[in-house]
Protein backbone atom coordinates (compact mmCIF):
# COMPACT_ATOMS: atom_id res chain seq x y z
CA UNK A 1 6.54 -5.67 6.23
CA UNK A 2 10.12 -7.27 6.54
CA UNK A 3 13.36 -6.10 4.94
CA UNK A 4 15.90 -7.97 3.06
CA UNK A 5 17.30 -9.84 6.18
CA UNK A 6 13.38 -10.80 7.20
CA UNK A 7 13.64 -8.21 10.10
CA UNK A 8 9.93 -6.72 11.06
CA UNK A 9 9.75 -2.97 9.60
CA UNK A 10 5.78 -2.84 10.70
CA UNK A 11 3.76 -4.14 12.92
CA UNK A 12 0.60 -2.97 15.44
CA UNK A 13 2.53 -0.65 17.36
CA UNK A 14 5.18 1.38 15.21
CA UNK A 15 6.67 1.61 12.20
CA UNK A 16 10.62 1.81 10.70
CA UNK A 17 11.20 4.01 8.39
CA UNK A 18 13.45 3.56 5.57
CA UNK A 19 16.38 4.80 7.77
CA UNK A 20 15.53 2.92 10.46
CA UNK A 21 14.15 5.08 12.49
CA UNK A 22 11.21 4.61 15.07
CA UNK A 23 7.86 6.04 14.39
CA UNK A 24 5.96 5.73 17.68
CA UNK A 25 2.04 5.16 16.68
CA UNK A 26 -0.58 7.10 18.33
CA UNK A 27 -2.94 5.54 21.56
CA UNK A 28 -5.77 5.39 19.83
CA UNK A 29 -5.60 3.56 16.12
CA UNK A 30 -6.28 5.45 13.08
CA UNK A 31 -10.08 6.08 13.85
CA UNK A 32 -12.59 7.43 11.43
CA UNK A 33 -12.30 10.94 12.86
CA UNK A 34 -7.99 10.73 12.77
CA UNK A 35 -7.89 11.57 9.24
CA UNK A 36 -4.28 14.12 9.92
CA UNK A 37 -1.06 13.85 8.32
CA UNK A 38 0.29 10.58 10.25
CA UNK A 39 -2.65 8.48 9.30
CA UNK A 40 -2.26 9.67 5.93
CA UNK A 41 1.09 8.38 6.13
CA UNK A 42 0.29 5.14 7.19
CA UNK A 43 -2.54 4.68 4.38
CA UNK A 44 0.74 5.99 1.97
CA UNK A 45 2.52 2.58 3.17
CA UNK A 46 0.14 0.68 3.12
CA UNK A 47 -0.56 1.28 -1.08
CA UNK A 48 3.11 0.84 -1.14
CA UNK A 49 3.62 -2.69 0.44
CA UNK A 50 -0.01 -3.72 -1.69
CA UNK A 51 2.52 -2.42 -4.74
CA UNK A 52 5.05 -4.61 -3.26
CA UNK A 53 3.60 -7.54 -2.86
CA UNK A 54 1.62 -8.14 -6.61
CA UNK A 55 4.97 -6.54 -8.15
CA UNK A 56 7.56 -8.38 -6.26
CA UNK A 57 10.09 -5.26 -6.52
CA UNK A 58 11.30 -3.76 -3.09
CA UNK A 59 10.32 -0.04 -2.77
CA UNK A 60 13.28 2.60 -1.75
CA UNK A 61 13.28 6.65 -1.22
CA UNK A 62 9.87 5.87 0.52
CA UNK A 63 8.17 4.26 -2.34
CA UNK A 64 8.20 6.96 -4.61
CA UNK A 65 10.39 4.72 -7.22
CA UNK A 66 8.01 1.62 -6.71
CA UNK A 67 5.15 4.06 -7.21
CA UNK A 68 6.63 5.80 -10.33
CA UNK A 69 8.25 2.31 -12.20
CA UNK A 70 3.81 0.60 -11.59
CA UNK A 71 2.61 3.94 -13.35
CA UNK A 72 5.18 3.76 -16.10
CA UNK A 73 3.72 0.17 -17.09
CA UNK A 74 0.18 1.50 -17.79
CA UNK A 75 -1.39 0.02 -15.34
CA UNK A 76 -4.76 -0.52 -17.87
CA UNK A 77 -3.03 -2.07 -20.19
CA UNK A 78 -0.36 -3.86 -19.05
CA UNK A 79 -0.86 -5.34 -16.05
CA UNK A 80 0.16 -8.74 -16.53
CA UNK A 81 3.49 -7.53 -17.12
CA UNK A 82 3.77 -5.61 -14.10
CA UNK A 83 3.14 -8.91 -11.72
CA UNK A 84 5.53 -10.52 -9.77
CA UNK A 85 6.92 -13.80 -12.03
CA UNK A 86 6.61 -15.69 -9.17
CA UNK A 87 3.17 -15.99 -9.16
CA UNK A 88 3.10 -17.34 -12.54
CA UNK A 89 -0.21 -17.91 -13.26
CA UNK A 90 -1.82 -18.45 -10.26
CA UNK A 91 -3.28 -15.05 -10.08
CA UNK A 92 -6.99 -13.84 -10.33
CA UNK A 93 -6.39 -10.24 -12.88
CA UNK A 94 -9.65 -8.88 -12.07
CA UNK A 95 -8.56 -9.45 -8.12
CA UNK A 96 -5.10 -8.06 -8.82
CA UNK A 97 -6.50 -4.89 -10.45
CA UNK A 98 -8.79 -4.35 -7.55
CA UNK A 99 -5.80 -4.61 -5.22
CA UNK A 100 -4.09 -1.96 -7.66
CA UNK A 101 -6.97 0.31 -7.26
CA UNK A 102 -6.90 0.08 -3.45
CA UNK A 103 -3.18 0.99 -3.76
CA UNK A 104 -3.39 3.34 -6.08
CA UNK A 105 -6.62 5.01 -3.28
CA UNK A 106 -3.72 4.54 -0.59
CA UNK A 107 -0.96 6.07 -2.32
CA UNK A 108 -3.14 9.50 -3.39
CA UNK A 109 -4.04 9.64 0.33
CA UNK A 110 -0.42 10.81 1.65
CA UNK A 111 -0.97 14.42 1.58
CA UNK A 112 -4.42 14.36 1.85
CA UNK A 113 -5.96 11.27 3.78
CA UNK A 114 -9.41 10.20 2.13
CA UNK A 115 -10.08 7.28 4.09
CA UNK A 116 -8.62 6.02 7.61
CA UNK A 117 -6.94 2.73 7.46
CA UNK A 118 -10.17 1.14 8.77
CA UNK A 119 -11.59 1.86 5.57
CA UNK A 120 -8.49 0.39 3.56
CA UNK A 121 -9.07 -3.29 5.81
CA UNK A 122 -12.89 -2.95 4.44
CA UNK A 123 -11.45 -2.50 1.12
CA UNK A 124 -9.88 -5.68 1.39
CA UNK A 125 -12.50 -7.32 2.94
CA UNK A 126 -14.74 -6.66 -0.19
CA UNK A 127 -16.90 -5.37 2.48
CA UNK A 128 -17.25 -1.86 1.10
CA UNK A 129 -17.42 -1.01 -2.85
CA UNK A 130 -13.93 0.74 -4.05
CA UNK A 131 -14.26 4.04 -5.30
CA UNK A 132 -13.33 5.03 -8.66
CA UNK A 133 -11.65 8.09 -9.17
């Protein structure tokens, strides 16, 4: 994830908050059995910058306005008007709404991790089917 000024704010071996302050990342990656509160974290970030990415609006206050603003626009019906312009077009909806669901799985799981971020990457990988809640 990069900030305004296209400095890294995540990569494989931390994380900056939205302070900018350093979040040292366990040894041993978010395993199936490290399902505690900083894995839930990460999963919580990770629905955010999905959210980021098909909106094209920057998240503050630690997502929670992206996150509030996507389930204002109905998600159901209104999807198309919640995607970033600059795709135009070029956009699969049935794709983008499985991406939503992932996020929306990833942004439940801050409190209480479901899934480690393993999981999420299989997600994407249409390796695994998404639950639906």
């Amino acid at each position: 994830m990069l900030d305004e000024n296209f400095t890294a704010k995540l990569s494989d071996v931390g994380l900056l908050s939205s302070i900018g302050t350093y979040v040292q990342m366990p040894h041993s990656s978010c395993s199936e059995e490290c399902m505690d509160q900083e894995c839930g974290n990460i999963v919580y970030q990770l629905g955010v910058l999905i959210l980021e990415l098909i909106t094209g609006q920057s998240s503050e206050q630690g997502g929670t306005d992206l996150i509030q603003w996507v389930q204002g626009s109905r998600l159901s019906s209104s999807i198309h008007m919640m995607i970033d312009p600059d795709l135009g077009n070029n956009y699969d909806a049935r794709e983008l709404k499985k991406l939503l669901v992932v996020a929306r799985l990833c942004i439940k799981s801050k409190s209480n991790p479901k899934f480690p971020v393993s999981q999420v990457f299989r997600f994407l990988q249409k390796k695994v089917h998404i639950p639906r809640d």
